[in-house]
PDB file of N, CA and C in Angstrom:
ATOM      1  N   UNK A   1     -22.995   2.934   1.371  1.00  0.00           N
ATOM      2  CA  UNK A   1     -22.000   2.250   0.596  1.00  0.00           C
ATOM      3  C   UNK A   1     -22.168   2.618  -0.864  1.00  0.00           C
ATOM      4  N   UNK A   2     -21.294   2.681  -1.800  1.00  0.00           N
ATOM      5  CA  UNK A   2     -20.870   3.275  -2.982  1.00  0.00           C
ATOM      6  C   UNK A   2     -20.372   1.773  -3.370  1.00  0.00           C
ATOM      7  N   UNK A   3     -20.554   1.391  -5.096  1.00  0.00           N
ATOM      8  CA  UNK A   3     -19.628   0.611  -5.675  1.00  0.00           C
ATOM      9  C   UNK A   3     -19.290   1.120  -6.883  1.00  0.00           C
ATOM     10  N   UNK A   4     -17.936   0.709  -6.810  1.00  0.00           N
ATOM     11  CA  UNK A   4     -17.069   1.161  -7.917  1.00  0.00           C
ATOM     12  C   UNK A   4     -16.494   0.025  -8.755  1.00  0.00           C
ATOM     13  N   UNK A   5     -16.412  -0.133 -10.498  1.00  0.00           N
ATOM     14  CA  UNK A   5     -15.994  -0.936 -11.144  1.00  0.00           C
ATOM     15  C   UNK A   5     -15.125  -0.669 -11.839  1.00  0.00           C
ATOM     16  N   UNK A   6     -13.567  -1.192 -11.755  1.00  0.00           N
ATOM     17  CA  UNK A   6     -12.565  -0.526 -12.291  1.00  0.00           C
ATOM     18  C   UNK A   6     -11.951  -1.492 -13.515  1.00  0.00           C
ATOM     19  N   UNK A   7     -11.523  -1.178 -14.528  1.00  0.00           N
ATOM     20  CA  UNK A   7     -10.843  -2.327 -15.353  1.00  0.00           C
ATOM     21  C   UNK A   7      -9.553  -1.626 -15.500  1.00  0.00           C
ATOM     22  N   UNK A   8      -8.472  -2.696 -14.764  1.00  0.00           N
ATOM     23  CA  UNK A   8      -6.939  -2.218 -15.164  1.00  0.00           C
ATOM     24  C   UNK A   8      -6.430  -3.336 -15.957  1.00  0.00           C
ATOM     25  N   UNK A   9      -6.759  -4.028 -15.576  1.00  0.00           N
ATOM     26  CA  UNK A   9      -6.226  -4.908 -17.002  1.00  0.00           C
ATOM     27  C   UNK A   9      -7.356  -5.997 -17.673  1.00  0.00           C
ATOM     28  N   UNK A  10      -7.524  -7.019 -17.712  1.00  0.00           N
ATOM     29  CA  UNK A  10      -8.155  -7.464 -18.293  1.00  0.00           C
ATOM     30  C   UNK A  10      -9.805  -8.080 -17.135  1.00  0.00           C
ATOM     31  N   UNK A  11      -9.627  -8.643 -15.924  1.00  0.00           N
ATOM     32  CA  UNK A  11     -11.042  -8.527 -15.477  1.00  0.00           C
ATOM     33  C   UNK A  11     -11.126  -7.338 -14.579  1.00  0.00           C
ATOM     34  N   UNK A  12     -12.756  -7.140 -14.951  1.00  0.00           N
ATOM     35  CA  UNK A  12     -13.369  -6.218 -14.082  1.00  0.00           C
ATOM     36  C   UNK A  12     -12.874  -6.663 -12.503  1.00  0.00           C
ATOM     37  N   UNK A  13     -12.809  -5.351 -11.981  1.00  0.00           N
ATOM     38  CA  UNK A  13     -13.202  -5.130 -10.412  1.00  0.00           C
ATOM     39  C   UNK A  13     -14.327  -4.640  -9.839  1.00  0.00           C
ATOM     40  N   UNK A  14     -14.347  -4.587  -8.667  1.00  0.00           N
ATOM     41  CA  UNK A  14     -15.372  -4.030  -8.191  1.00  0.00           C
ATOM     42  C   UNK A  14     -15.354  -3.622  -7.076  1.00  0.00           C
ATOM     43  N   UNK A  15     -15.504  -2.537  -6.408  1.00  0.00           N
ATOM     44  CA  UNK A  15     -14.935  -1.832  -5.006  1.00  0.00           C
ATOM     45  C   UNK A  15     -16.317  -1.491  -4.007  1.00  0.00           C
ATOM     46  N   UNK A  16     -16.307  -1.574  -2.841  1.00  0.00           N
ATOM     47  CA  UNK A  16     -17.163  -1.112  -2.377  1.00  0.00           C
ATOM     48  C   UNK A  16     -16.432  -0.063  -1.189  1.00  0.00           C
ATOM     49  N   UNK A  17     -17.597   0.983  -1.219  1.00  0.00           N
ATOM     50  CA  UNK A  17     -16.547   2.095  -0.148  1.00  0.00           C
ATOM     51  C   UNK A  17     -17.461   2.458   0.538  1.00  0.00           C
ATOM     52  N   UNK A  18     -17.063   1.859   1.683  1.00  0.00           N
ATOM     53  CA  UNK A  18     -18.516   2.351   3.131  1.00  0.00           C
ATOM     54  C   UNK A  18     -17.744   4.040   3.492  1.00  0.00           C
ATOM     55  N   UNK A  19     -18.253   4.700   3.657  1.00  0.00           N
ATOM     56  CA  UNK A  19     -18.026   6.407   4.296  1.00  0.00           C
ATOM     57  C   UNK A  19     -19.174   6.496   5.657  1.00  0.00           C
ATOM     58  N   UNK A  20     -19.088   7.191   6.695  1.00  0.00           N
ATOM     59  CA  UNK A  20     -19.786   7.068   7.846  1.00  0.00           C
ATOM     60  C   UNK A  20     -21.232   7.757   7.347  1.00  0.00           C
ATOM     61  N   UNK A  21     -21.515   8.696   6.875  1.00  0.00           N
ATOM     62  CA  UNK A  21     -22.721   9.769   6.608  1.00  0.00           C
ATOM     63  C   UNK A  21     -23.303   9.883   5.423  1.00  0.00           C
ATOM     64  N   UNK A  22     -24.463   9.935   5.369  1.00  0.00           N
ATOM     65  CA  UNK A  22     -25.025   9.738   3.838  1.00  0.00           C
ATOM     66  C   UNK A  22     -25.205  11.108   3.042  1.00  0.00           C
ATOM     67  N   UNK A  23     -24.192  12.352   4.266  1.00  0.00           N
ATOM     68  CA  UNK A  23     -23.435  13.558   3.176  1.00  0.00           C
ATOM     69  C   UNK A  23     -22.347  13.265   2.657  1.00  0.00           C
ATOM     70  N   UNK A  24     -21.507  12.424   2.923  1.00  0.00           N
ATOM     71  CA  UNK A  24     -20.307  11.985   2.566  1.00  0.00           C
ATOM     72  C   UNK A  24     -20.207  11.095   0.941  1.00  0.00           C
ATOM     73  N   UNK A  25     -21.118  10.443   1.684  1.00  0.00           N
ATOM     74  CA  UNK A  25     -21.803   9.453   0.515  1.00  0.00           C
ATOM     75  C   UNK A  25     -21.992   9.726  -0.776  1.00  0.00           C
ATOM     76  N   UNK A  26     -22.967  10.976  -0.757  1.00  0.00           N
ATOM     77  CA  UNK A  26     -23.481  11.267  -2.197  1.00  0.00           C
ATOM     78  C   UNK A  26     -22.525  12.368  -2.830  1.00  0.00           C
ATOM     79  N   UNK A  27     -21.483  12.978  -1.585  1.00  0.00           N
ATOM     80  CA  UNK A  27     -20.195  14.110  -2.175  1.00  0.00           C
ATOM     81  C   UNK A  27     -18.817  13.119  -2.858  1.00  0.00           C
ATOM     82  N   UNK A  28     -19.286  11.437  -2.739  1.00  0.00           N
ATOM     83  CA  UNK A  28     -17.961  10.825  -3.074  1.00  0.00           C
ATOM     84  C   UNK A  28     -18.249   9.837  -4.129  1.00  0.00           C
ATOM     85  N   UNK A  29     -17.330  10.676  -5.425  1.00  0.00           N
ATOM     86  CA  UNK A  29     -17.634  10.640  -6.887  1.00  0.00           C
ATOM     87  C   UNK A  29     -16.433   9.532  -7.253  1.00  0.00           C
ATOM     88  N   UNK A  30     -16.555   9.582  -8.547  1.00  0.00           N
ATOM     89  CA  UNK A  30     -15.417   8.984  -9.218  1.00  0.00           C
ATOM     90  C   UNK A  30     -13.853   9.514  -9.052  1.00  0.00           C
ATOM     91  N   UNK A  31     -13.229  10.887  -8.801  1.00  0.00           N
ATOM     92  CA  UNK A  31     -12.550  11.518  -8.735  1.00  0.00           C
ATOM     93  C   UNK A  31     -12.301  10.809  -7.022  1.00  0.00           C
ATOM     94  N   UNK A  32     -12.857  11.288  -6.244  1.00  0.00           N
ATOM     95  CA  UNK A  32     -12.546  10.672  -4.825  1.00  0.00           C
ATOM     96  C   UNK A  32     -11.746   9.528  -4.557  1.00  0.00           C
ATOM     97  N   UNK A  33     -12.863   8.292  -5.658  1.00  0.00           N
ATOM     98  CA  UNK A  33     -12.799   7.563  -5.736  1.00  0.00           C
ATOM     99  C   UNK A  33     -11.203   6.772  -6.380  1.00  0.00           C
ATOM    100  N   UNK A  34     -10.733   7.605  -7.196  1.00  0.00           N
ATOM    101  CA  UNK A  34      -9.273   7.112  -7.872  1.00  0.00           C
ATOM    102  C   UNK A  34      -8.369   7.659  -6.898  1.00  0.00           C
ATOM    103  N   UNK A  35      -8.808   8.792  -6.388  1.00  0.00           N
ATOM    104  CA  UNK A  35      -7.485   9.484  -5.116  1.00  0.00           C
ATOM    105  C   UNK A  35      -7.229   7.795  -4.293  1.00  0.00           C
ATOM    106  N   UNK A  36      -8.311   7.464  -3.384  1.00  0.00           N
ATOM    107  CA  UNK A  36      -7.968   6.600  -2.351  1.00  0.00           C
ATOM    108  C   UNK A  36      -7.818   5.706  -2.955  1.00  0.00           C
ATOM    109  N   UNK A  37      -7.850   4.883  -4.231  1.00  0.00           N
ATOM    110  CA  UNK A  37      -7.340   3.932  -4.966  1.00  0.00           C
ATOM    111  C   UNK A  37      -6.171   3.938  -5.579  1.00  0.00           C
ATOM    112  N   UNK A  38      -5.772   5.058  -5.862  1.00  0.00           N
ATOM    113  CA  UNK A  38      -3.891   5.557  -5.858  1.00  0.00           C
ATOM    114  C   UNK A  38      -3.547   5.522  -4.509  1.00  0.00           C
ATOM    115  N   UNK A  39      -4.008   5.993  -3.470  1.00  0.00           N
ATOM    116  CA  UNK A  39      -3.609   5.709  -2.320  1.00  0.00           C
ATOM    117  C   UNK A  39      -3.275   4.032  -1.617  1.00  0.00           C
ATOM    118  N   UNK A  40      -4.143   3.571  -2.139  1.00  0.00           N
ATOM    119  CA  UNK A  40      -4.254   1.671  -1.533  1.00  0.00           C
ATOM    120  C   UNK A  40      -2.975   1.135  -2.348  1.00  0.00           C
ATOM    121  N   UNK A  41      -3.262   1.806  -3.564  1.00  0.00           N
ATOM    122  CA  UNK A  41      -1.875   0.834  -4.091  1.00  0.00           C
ATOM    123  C   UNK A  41      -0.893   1.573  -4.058  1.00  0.00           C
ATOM    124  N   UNK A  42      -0.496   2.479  -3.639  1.00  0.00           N
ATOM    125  CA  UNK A  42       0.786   2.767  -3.044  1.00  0.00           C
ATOM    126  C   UNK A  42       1.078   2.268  -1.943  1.00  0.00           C
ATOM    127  N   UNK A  43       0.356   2.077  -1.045  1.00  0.00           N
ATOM    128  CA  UNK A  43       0.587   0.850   0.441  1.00  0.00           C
ATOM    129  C   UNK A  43       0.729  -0.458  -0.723  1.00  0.00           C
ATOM    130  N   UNK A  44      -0.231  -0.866  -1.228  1.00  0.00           N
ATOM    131  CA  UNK A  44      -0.054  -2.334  -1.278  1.00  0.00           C
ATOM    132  C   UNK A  44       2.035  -2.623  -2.055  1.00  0.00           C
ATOM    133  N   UNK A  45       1.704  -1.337  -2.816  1.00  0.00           N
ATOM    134  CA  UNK A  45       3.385  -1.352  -3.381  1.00  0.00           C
ATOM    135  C   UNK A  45       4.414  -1.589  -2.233  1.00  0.00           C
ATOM    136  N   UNK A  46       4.388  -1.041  -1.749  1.00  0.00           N
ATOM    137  CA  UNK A  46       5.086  -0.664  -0.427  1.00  0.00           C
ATOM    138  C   UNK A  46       5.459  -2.097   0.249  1.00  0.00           C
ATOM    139  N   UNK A  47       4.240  -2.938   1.063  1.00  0.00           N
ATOM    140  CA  UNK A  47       4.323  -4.046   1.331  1.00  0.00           C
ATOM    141  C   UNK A  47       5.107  -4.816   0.638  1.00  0.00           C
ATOM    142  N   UNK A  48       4.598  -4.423  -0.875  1.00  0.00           N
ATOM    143  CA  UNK A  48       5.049  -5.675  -1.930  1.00  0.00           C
ATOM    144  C   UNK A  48       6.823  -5.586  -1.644  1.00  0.00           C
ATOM    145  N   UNK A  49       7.086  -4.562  -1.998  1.00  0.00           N
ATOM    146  CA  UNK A  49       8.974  -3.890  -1.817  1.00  0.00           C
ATOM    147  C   UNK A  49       9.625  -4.301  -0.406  1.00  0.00           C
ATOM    148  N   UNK A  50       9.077  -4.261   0.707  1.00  0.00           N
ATOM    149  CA  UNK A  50       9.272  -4.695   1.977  1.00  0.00           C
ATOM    150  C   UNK A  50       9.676  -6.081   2.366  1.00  0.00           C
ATOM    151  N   UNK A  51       8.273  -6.893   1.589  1.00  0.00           N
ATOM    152  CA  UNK A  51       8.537  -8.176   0.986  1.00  0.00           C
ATOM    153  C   UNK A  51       9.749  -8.743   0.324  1.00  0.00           C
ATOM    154  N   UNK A  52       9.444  -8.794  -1.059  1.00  0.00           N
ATOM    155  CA  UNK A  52      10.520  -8.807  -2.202  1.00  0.00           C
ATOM    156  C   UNK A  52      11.560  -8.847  -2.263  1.00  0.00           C
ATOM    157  N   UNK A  53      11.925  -6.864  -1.867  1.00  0.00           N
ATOM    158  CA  UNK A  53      13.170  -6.193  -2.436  1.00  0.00           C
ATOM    159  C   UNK A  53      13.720  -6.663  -1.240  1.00  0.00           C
ATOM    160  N   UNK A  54      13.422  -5.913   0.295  1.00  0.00           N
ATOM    161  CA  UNK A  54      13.908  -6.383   1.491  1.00  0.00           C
ATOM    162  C   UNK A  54      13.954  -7.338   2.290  1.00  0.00           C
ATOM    163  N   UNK A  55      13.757  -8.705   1.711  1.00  0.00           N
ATOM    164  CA  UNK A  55      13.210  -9.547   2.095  1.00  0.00           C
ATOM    165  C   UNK A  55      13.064  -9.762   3.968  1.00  0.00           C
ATOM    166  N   UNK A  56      11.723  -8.965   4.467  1.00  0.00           N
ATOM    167  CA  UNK A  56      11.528  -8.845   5.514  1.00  0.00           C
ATOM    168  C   UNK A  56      10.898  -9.883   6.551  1.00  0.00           C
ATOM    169  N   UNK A  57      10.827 -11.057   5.810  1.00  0.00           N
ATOM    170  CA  UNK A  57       9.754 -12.048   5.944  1.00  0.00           C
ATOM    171  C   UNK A  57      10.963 -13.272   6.135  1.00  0.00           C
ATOM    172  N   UNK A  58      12.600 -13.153   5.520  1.00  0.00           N
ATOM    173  CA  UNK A  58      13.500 -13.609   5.951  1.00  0.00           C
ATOM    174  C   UNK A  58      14.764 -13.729   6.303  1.00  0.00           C
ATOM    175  N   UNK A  59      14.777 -13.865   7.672  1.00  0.00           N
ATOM    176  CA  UNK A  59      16.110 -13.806   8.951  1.00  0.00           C
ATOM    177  C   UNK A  59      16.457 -15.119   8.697  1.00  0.00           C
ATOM    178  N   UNK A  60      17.905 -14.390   9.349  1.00  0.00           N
ATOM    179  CA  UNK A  60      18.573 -16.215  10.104  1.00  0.00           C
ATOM    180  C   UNK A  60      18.949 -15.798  11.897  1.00  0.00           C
ATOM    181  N   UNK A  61      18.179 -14.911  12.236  1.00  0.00           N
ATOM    182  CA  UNK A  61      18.407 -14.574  13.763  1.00  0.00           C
ATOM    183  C   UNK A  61      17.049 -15.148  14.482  1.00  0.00           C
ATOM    184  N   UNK A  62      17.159 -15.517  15.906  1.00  0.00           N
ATOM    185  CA  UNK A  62      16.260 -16.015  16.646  1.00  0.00           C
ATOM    186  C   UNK A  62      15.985 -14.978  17.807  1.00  0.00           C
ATOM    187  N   UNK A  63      16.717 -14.047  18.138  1.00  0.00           N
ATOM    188  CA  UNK A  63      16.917 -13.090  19.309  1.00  0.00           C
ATOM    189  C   UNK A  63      15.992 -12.207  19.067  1.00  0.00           C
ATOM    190  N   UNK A  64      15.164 -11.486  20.353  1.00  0.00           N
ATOM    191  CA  UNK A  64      14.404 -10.395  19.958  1.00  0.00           C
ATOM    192  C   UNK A  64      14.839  -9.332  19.553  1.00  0.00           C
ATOM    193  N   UNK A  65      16.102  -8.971  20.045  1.00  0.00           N
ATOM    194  CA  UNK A  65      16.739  -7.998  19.659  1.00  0.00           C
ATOM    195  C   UNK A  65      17.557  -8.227  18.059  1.00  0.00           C
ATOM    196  N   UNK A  66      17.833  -8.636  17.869  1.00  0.00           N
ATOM    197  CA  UNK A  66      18.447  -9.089  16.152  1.00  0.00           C
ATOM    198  C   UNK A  66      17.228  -8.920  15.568  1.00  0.00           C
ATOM    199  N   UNK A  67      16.190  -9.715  15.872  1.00  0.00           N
ATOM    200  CA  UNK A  67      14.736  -9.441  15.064  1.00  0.00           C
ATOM    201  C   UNK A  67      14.629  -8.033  14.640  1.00  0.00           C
ATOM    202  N   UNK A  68      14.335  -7.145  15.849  1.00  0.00           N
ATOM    203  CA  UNK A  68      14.420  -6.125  15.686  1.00  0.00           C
ATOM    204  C   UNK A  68      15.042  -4.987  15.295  1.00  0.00           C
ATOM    205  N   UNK A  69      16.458  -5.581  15.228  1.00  0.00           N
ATOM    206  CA  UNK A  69      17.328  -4.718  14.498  1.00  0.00           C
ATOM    207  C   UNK A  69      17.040  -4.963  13.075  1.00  0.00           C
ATOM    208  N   UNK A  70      16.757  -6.546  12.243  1.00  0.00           N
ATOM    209  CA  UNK A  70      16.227  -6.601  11.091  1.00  0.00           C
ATOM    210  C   UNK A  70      15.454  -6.037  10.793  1.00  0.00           C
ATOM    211  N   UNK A  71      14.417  -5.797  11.285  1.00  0.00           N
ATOM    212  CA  UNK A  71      13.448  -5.143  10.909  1.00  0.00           C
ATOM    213  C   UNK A  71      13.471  -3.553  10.442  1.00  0.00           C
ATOM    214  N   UNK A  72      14.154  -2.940  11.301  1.00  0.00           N
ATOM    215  CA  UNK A  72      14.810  -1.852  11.353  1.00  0.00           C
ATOM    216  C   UNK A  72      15.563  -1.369  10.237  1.00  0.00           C
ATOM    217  N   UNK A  73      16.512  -2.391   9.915  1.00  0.00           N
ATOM    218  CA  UNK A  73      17.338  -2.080   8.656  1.00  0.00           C
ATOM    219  C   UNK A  73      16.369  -2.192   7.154  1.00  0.00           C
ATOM    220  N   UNK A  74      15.672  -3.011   7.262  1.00  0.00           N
ATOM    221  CA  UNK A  74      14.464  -3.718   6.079  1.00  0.00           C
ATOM    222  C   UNK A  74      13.968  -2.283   5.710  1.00  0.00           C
ATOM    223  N   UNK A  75      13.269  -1.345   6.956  1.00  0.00           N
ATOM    224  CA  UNK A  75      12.386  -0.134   6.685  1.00  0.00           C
ATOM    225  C   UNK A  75      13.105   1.091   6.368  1.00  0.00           C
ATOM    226  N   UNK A  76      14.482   1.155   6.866  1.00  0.00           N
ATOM    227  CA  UNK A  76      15.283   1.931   6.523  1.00  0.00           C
ATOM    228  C   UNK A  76      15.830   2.210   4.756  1.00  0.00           C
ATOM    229  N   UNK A  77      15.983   0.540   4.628  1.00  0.00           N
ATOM    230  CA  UNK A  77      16.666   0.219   2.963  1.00  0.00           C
ATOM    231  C   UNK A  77      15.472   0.948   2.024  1.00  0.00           C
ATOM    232  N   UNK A  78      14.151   0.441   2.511  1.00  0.00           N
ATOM    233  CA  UNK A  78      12.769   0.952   1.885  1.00  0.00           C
ATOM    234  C   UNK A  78      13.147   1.989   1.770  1.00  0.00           C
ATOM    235  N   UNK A  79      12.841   2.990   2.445  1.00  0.00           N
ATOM    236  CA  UNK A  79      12.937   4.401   2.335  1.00  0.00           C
ATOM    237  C   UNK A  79      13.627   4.935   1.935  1.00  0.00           C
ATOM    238  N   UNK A  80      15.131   4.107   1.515  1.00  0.00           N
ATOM    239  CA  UNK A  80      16.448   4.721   1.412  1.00  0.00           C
ATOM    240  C   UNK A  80      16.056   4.184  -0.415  1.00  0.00           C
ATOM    241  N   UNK A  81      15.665   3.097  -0.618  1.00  0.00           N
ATOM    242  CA  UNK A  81      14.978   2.956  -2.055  1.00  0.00           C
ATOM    243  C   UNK A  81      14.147   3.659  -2.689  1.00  0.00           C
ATOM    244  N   UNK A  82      12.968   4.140  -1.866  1.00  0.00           N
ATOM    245  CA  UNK A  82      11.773   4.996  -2.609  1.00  0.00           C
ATOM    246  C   UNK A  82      12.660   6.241  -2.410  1.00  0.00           C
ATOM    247  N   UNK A  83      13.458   6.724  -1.883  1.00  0.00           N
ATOM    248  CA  UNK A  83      14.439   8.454  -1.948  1.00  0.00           C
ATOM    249  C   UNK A  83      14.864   8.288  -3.241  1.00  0.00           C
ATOM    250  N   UNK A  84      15.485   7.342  -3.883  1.00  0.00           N
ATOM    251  CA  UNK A  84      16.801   6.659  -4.746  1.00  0.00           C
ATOM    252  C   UNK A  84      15.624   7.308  -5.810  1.00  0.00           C
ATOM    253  N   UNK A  85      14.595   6.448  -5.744  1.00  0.00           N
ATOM    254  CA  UNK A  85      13.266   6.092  -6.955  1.00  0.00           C
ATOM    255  C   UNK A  85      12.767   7.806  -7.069  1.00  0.00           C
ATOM    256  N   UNK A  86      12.724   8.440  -6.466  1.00  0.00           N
ATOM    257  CA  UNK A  86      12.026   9.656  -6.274  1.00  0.00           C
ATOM    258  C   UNK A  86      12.840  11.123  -6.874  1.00  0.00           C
ATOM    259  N   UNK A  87      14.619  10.818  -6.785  1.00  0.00           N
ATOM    260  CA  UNK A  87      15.150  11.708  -7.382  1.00  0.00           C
ATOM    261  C   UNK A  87      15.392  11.445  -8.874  1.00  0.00           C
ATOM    262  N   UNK A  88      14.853  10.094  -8.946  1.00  0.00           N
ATOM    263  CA  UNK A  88      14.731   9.924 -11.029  1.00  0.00           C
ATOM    264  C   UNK A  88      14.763  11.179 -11.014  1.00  0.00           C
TER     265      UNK A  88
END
């Protein structure tokens, strides 16, 4: 295990990053370390927009199938948003 202390805004963080092998371990630096942390918060963004923007968390259908078509449209709008966001 590796710990990492990041300040993005005002309190410290602190990360811990288990890797399986203790070659892995001592090859995974600070640089590594910001890749998969740009990586986490691009998921956590993601969720957040899914949430939020699409509000995926609320229906007025009870059917499995309506469910599922909501859902459907929610991940679609996403993607059809981050395309929108991406040809800035």
């Amino acid at each position: 295990m590796k710990l990492f202390r990041t300040q993005l805004k005002d309190p410290l963080r602190h990360y811990v990053v288990h890797l399986p092998n203790e070659e892995s371990l001592s090859s995974f630096g600070r640089t590594e370390f910001s890749k998969l942390h740009d990586q986490h918060w691009m998921i956590e963004q993601y969720h957040r927009t899914i949430k939020q923007v699409c509000h995926i968390e609320h229906f007025q259908v009870r059917g499995k199938v309506a469910i599922k078509n909501h859902l459907f449209a929610a991940f679609v709008a996403t993607m059809h948003l981050q395309r929108l966001l991406s040809q800035k």
